[in-house]
Structures are given as C-alpha cells and as structure tokens.
N, C-alpha and C. Protein backbone atom coordinates (compact mmCIF):
# COMPACT_ATOMS: atom_id res chain seq x y z
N UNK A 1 -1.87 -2.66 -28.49
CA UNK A 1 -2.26 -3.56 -27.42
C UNK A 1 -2.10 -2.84 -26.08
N UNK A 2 -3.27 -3.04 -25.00
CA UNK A 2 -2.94 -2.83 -23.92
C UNK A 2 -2.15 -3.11 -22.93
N UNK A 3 -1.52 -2.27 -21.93
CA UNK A 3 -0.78 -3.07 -21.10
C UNK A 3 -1.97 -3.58 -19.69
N UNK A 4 -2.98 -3.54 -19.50
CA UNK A 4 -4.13 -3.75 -18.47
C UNK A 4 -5.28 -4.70 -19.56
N UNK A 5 -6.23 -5.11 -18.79
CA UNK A 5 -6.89 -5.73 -19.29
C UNK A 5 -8.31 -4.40 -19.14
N UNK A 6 -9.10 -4.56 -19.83
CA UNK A 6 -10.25 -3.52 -20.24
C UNK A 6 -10.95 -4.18 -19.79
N UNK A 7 -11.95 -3.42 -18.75
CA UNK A 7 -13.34 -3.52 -18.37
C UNK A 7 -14.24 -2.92 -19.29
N UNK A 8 -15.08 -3.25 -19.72
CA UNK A 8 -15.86 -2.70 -20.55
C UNK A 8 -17.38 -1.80 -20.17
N UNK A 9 -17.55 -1.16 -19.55
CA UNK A 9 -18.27 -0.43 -18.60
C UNK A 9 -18.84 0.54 -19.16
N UNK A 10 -20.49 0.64 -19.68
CA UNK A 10 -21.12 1.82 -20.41
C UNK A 10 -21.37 2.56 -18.84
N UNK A 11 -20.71 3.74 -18.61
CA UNK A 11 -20.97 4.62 -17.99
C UNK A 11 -22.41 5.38 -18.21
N UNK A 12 -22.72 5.51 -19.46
CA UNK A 12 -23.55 6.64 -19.70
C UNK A 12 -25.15 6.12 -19.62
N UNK A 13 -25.32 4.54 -19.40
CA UNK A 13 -26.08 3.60 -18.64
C UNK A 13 -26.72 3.66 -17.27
N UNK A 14 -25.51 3.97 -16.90
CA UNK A 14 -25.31 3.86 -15.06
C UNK A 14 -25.51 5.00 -14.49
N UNK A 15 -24.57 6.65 -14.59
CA UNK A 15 -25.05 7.34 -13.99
C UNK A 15 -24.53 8.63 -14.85
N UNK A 16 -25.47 10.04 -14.16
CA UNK A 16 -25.24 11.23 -14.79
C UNK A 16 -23.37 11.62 -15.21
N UNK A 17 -23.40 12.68 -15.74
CA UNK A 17 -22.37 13.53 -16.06
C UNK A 17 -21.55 14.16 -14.73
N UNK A 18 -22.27 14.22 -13.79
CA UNK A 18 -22.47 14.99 -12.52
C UNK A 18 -22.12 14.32 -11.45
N UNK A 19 -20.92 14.66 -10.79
CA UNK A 19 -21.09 13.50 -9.37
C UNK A 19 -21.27 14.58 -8.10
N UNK A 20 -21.34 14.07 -7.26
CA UNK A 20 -21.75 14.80 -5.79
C UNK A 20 -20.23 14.47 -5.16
N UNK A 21 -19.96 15.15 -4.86
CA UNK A 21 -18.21 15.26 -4.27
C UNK A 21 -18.20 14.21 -2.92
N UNK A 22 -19.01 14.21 -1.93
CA UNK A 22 -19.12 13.49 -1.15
C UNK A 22 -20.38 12.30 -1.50
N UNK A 23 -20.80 11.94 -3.18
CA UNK A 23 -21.68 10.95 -3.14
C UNK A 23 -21.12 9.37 -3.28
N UNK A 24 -21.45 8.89 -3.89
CA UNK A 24 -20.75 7.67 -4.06
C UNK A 24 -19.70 7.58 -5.48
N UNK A 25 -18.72 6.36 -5.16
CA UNK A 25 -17.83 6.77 -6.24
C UNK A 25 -18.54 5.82 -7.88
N UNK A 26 -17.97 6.13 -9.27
CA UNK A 26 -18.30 5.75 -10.21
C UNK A 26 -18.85 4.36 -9.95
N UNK A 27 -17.51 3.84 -9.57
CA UNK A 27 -17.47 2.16 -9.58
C UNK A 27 -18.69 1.69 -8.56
N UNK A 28 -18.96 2.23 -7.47
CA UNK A 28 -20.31 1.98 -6.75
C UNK A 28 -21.49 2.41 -7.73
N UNK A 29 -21.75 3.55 -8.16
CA UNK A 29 -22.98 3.43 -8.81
C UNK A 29 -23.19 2.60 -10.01
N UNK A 30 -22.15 1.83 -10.66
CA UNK A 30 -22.37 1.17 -11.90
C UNK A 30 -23.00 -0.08 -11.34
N UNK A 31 -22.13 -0.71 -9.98
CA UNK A 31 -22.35 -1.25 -9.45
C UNK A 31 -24.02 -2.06 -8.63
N UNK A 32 -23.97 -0.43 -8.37
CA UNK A 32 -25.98 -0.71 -7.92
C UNK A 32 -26.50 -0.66 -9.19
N UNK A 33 -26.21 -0.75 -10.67
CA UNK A 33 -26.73 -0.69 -11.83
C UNK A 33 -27.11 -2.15 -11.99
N UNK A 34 -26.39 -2.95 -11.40
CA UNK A 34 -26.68 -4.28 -12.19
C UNK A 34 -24.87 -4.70 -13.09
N UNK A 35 -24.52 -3.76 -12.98
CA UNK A 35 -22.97 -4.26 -13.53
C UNK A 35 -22.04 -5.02 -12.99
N UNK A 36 -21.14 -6.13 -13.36
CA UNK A 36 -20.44 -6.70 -12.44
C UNK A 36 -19.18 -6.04 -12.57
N UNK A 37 -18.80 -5.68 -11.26
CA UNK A 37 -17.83 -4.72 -10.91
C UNK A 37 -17.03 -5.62 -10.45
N UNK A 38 -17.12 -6.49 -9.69
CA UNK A 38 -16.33 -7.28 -8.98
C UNK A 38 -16.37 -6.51 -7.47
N UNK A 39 -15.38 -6.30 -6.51
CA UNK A 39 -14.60 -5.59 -5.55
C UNK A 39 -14.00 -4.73 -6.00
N UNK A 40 -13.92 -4.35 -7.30
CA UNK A 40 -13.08 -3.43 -7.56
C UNK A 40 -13.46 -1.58 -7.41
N UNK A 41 -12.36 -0.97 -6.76
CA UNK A 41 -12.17 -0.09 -6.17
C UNK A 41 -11.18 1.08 -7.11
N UNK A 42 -11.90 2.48 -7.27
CA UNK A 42 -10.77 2.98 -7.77
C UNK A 42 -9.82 3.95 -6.94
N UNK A 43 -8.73 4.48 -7.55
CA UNK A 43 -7.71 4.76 -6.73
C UNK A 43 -7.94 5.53 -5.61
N UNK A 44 -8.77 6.69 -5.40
CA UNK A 44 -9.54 7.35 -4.28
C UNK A 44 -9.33 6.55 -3.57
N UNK A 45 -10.69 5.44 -3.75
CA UNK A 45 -11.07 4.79 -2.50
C UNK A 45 -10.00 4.09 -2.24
N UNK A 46 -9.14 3.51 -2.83
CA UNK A 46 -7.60 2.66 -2.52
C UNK A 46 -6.64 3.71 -1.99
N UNK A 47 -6.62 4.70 -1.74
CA UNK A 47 -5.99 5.63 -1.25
C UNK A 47 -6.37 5.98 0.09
N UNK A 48 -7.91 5.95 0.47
CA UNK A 48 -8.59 5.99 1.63
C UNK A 48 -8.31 5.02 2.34
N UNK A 49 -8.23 3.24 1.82
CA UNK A 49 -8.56 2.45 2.54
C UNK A 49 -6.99 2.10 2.70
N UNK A 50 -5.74 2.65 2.49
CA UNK A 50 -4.93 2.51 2.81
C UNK A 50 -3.73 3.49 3.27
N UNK A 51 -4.37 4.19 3.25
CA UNK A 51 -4.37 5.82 3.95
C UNK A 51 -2.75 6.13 2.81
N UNK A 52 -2.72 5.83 1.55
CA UNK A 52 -1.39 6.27 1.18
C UNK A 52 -2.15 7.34 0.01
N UNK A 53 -1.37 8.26 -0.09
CA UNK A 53 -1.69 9.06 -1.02
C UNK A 53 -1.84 8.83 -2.69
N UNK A 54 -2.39 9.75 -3.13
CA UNK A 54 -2.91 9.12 -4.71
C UNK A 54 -1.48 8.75 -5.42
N UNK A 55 -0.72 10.10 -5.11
CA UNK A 55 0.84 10.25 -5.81
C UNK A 55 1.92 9.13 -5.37
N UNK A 56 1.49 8.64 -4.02
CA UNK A 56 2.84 7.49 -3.73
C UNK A 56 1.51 5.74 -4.30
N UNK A 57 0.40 5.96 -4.49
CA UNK A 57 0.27 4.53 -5.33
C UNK A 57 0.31 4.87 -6.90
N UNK A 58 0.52 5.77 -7.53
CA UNK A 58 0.95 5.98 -8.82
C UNK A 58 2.50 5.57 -9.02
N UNK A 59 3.21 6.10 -7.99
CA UNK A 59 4.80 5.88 -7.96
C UNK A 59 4.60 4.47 -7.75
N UNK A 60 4.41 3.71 -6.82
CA UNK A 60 4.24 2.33 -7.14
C UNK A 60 4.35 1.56 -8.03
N UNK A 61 2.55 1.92 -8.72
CA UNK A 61 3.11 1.45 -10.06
C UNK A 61 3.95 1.44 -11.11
N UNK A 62 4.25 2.94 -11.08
CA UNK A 62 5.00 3.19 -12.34
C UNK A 62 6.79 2.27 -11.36
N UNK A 63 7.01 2.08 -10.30
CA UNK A 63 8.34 1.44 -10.05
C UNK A 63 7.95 -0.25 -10.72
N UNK A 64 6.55 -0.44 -10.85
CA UNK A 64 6.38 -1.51 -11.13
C UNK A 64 6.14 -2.78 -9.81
N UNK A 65 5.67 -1.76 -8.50
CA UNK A 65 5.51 -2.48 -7.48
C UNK A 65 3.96 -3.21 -7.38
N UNK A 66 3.24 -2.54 -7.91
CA UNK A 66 2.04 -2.93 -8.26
C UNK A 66 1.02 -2.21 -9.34
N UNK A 67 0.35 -2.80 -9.78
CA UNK A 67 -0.18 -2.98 -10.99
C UNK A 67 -1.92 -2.99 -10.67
N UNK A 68 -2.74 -2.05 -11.54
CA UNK A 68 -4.11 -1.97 -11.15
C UNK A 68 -4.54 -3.28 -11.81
N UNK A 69 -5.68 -4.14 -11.09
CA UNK A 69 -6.20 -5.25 -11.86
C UNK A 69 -6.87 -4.74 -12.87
N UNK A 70 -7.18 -4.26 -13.18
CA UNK A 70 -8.02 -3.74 -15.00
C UNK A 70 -8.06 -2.11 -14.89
N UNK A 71 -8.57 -2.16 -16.20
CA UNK A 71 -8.87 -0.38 -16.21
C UNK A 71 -9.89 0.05 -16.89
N UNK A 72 -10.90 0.56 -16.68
CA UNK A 72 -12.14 0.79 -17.72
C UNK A 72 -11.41 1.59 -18.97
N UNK A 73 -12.10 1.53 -19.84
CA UNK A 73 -12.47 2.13 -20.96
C UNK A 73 -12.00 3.04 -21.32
N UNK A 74 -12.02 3.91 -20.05
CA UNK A 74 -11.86 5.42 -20.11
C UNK A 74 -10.40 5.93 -19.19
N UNK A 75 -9.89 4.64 -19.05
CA UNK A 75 -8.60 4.14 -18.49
C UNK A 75 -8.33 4.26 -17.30
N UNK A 76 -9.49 4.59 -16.47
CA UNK A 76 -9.80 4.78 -14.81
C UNK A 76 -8.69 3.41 -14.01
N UNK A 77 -8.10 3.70 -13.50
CA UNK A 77 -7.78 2.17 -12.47
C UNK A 77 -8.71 1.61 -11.70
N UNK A 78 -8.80 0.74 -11.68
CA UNK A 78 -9.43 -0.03 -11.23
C UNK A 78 -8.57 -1.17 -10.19
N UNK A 79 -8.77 -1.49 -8.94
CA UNK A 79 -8.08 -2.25 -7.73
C UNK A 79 -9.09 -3.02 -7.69
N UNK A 80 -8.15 -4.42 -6.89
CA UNK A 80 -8.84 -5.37 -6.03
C UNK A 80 -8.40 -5.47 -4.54
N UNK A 81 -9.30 -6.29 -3.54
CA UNK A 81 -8.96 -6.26 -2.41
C UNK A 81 -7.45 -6.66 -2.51
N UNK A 82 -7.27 -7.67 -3.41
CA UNK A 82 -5.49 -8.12 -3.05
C UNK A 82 -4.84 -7.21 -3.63
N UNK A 83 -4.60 -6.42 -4.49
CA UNK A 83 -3.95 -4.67 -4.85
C UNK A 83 -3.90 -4.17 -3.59
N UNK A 84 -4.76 -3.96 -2.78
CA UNK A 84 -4.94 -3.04 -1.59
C UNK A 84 -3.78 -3.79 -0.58
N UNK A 85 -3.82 -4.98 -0.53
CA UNK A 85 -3.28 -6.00 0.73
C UNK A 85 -1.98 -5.75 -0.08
N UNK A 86 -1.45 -5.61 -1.32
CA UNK A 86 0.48 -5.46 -1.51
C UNK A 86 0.15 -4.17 -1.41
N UNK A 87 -0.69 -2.94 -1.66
CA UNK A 87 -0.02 -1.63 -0.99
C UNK A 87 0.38 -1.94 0.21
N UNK A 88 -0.41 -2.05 0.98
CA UNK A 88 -0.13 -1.96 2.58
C UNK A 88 1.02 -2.98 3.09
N UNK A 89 1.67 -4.36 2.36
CA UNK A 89 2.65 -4.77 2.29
C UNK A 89 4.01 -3.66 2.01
N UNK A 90 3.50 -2.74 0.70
CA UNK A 90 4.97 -2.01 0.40
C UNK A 90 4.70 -1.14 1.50
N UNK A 91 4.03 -0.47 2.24
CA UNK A 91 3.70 0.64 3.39
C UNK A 91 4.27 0.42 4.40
N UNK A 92 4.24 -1.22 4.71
CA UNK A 92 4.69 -2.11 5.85
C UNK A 92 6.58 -1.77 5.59
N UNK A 93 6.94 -1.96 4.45
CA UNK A 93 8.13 -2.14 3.65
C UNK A 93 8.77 -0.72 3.86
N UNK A 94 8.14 0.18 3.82
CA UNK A 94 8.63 1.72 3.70
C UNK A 94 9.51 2.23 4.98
N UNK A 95 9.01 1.92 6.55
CA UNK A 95 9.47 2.44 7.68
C UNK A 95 10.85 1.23 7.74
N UNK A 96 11.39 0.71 6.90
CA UNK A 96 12.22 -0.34 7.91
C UNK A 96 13.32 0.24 6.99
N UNK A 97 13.24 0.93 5.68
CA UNK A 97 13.96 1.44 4.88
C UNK A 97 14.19 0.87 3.91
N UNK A 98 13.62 0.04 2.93
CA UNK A 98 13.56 -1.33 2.15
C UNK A 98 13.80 -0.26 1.03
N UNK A 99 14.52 -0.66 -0.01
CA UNK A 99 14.79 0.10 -1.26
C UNK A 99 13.37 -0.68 -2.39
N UNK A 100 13.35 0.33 -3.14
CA UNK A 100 12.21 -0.03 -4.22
C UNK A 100 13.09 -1.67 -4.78
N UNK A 101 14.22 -1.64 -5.35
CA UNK A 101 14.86 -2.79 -5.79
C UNK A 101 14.15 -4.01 -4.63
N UNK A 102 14.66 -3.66 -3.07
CA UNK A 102 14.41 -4.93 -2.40
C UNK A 102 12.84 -5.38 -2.08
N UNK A 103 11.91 -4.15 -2.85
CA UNK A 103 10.57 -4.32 -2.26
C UNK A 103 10.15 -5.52 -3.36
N UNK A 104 10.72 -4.69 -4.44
CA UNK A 104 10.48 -5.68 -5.77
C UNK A 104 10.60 -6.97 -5.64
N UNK A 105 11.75 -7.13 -5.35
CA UNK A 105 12.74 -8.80 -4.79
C UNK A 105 11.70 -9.45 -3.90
N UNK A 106 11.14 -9.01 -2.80
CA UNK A 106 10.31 -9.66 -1.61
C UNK A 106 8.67 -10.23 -2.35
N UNK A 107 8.44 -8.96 -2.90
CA UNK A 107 6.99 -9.00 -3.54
C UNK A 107 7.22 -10.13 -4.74
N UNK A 108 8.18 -10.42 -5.78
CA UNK A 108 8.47 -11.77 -6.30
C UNK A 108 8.27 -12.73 -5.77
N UNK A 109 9.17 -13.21 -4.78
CA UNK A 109 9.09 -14.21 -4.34
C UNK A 109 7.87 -14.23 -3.82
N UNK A 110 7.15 -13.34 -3.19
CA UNK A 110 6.09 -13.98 -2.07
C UNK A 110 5.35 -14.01 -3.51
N UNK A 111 4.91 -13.37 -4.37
CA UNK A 111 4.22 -13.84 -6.07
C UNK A 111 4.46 -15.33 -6.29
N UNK A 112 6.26 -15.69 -6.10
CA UNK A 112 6.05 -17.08 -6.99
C UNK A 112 5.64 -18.25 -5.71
N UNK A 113 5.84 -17.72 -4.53
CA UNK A 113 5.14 -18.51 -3.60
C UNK A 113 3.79 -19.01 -3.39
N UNK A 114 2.91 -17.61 -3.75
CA UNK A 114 1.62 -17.59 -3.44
C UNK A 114 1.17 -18.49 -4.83
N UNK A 115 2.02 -18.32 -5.93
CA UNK A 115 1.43 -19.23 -7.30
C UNK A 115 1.64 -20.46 -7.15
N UNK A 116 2.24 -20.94 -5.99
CA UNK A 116 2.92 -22.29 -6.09
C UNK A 116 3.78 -22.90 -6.61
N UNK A 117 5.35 -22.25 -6.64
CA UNK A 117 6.12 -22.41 -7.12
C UNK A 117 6.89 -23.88 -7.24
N UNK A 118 7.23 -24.19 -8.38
CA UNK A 118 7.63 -25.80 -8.52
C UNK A 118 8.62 -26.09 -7.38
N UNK A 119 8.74 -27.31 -7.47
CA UNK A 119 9.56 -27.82 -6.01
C UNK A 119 10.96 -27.52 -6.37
N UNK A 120 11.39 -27.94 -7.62
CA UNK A 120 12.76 -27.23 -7.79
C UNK A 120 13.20 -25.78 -7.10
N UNK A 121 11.97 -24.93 -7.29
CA UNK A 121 12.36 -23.49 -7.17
C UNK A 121 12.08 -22.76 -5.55
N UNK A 122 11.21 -23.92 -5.04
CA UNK A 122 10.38 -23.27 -3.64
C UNK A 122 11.39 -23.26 -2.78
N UNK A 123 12.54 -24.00 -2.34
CA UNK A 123 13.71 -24.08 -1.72
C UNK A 123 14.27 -22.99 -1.53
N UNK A 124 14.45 -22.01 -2.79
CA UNK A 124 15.36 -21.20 -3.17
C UNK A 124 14.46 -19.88 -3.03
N UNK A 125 13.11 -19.90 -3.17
CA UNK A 125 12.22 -18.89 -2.99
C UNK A 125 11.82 -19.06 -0.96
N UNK A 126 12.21 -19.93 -0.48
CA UNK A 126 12.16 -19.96 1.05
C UNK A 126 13.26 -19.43 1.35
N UNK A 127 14.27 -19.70 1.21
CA UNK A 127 15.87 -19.27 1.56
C UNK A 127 15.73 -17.83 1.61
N UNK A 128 15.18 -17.09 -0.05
CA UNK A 128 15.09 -15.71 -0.27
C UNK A 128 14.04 -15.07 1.12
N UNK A 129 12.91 -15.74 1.25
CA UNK A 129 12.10 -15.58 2.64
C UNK A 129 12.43 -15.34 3.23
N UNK A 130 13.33 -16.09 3.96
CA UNK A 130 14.22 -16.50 5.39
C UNK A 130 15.40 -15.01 5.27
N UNK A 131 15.46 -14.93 4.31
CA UNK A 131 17.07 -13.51 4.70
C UNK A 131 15.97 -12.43 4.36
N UNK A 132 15.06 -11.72 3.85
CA UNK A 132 14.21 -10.84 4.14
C UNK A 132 13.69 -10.77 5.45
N UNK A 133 13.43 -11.86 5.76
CA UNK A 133 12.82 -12.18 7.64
C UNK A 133 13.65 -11.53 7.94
N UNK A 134 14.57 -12.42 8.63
CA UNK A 134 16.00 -12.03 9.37
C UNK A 134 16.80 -10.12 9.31
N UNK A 135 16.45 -9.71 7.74
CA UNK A 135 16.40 -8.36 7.56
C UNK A 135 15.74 -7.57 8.02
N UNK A 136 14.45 -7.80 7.65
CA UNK A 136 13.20 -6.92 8.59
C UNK A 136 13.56 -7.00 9.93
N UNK A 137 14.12 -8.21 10.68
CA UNK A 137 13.98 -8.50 11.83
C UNK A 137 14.97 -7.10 12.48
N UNK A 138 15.95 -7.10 11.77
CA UNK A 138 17.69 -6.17 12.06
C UNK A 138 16.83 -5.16 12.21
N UNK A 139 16.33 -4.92 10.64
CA UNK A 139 16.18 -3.53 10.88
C UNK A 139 14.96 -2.51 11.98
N UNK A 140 14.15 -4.08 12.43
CA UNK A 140 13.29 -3.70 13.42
C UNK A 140 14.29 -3.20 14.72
N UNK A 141 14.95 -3.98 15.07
CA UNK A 141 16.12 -3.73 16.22
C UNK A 141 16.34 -2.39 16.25
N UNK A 142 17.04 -2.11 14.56
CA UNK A 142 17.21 -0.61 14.74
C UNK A 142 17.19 0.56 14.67
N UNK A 143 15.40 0.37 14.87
CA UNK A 143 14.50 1.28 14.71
C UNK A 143 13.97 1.23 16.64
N UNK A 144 14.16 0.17 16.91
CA UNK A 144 13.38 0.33 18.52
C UNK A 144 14.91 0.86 19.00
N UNK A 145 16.24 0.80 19.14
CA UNK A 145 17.33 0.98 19.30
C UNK A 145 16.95 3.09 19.17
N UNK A 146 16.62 3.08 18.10
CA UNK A 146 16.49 5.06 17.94
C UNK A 146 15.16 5.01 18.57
N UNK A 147 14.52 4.52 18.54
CA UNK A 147 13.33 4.87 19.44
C UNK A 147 13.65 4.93 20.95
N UNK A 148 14.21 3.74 21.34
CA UNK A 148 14.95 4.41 22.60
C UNK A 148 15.23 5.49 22.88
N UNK A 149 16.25 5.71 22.18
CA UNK A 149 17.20 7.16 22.17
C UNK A 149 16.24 8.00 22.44
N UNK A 150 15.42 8.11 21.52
CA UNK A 150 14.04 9.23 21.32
C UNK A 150 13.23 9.38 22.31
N UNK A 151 13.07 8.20 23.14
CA UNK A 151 12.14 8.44 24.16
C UNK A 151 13.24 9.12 25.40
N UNK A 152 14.23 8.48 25.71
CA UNK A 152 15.02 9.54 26.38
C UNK A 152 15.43 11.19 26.45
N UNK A 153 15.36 11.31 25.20
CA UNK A 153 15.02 12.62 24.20
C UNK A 153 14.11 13.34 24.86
N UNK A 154 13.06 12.58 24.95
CA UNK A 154 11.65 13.16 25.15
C UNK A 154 11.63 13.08 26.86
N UNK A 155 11.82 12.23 27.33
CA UNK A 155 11.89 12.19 28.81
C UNK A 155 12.60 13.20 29.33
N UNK A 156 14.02 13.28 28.87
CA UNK A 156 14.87 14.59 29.68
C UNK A 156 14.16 15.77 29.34
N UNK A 157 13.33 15.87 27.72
CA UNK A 157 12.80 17.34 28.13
C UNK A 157 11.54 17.96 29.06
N UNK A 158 11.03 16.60 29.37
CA UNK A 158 10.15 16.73 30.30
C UNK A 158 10.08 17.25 31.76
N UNK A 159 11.37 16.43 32.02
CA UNK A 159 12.07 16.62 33.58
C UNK A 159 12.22 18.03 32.98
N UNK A 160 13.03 18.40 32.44
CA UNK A 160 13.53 20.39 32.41
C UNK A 160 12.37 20.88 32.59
N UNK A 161 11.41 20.34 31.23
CA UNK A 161 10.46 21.52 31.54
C UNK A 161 9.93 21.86 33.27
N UNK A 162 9.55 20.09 33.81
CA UNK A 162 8.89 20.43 34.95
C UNK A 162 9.67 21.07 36.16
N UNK A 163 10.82 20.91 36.20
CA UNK A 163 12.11 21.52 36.70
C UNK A 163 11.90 22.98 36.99
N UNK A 164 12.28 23.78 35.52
CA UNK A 164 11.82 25.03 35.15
C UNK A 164 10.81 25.42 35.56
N UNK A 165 9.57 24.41 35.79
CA UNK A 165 8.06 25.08 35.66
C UNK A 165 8.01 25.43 37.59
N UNK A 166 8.38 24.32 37.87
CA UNK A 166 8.67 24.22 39.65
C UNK A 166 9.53 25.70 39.93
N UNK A 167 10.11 26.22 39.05
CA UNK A 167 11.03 26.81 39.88
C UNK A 167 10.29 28.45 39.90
N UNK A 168 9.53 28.29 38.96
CA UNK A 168 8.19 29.98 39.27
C UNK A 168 8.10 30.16 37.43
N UNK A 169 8.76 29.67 36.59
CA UNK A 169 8.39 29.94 35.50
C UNK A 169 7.57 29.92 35.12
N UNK A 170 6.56 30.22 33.85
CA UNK A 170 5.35 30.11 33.00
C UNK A 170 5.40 29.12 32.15
C-alpha cells in the first residue's frame, strides 16, 4: 500500500522523452493535453514559488511537516496551492527559531482548526493558538532587539569609515 494517493497520468500520451530545460514543466504539458491536473505543481516549481530549496522541502516532509497531495505513477510529487501556503507558513516559522517539534505542534492545531474542530476540543486548540501568538510575538521582540544592536553595528562603521575617508584616506 501506498503512503500518497496515485495520480494516474499516461505520460507517454502527453509529451516526448525530451524536455527543454527552460520549457514547460511535465505537469503543464499533460495539462494542455486535456488531463486533469488540478493546480498541482511539482517540486521545482514549489521550490520557485516559494523560493525554498528542493533539499529543505524534502526535509520537511520527511520531518513530517508536510506532505505532497498525490504522486504520479512514476512517484513524481505532486503539490497544491495549499502545500505551497504551509511551506511558506514553516518559512515564516524558521527566522523566529521555532523547533521542527513546535512547527509540528502549530501546524496541528491550525489542521484541527481549519477542519473544524468539535466544540469540546476548539477551546483547547485556541488556548494552544493564543501561547504560539504570544511566542512568535517574544520572539519577534527579540529579533528587532538584535536588529537594533545591528543597525548600530552598522551605523558606527559608517561614521569611521566617513571619518577615515575625511581625513585623506582612500
């Protein structure tokens, strides 16, 4: 049994053996075939349109942060626009210092949220919300907190240089 669901996609229908490096990708030409592709995008282009590299949305998945919506045949991944929208969620997740464990934790809940989680459970899946907020929020603080620093950093070397430059240097 698979762990993805199979698209079933005669390639050899749709287009040559041969692709043009800058032509269009598989999933587009099956596409102008008459095939229903859906939106779906393979990892290239999900790599382009979210500027993360092929190797950190493979690590993804394999942490189990996200998951390709199907896979042809030939076991190609295959994405949807909402695949693309939780990369760029974990991307969002990456600069604040979020551990793979807590990306996992956030991306749950906002899962059992977005499914409509029973009323028993939505309480407890808001609460979890609310201290991720409040987290992101910290750790935004103290990231503009070193950014400070940094721009001072950068300011005093400016003054030297122009200092130095005033005084006959090159």
């Amino acid at each position: 049994m698979t762990k993805y669901p199979v698209t079933r996609i005669d390639v050899a229908d749709c287009v040559s053996d041969t692709f043009a490096n800058d032509g269009p990708s598989r999933v587009e030409l099956i596409e102008r075939a008459g095939h229903d592709c859906g939106k779906r995008m393979q990892i290239g282009d999900v790599a382009k349109r979210t500027a993360l590299s092929l190797r950190s949305i493979r690590y993804y998945e394999e942490a189990g942060l996200v998951t390709p919506s199907t896979r042809t045949v030939g076991g190609f991944r295959l994405y949807t626009e909402s695949d693309c929208e939780r990369l760029q969620l974990i991307k969002q997740m990456k600069p604040l210092g979020f551990s793979l464990e807590e990306m996992r934790n956030l991306l749950y809940v906002l899962d059992r949220l977005a499914d409509g989680a029973e009323e028993a459970a939505k309480g407890a899946f808001i609460e979890r919300l609310h201290d991720f907020t409040h987290n992101a929020e910290e750790r935004c603080e103290r990231l503009r907190e070193q950014l400070a620093v940094a721009v001072g950093f950068a300011d005093m070397l400016r003054q030297r240089l122009m200092h130095e430059s005033s005084r006959g240097g090159s």
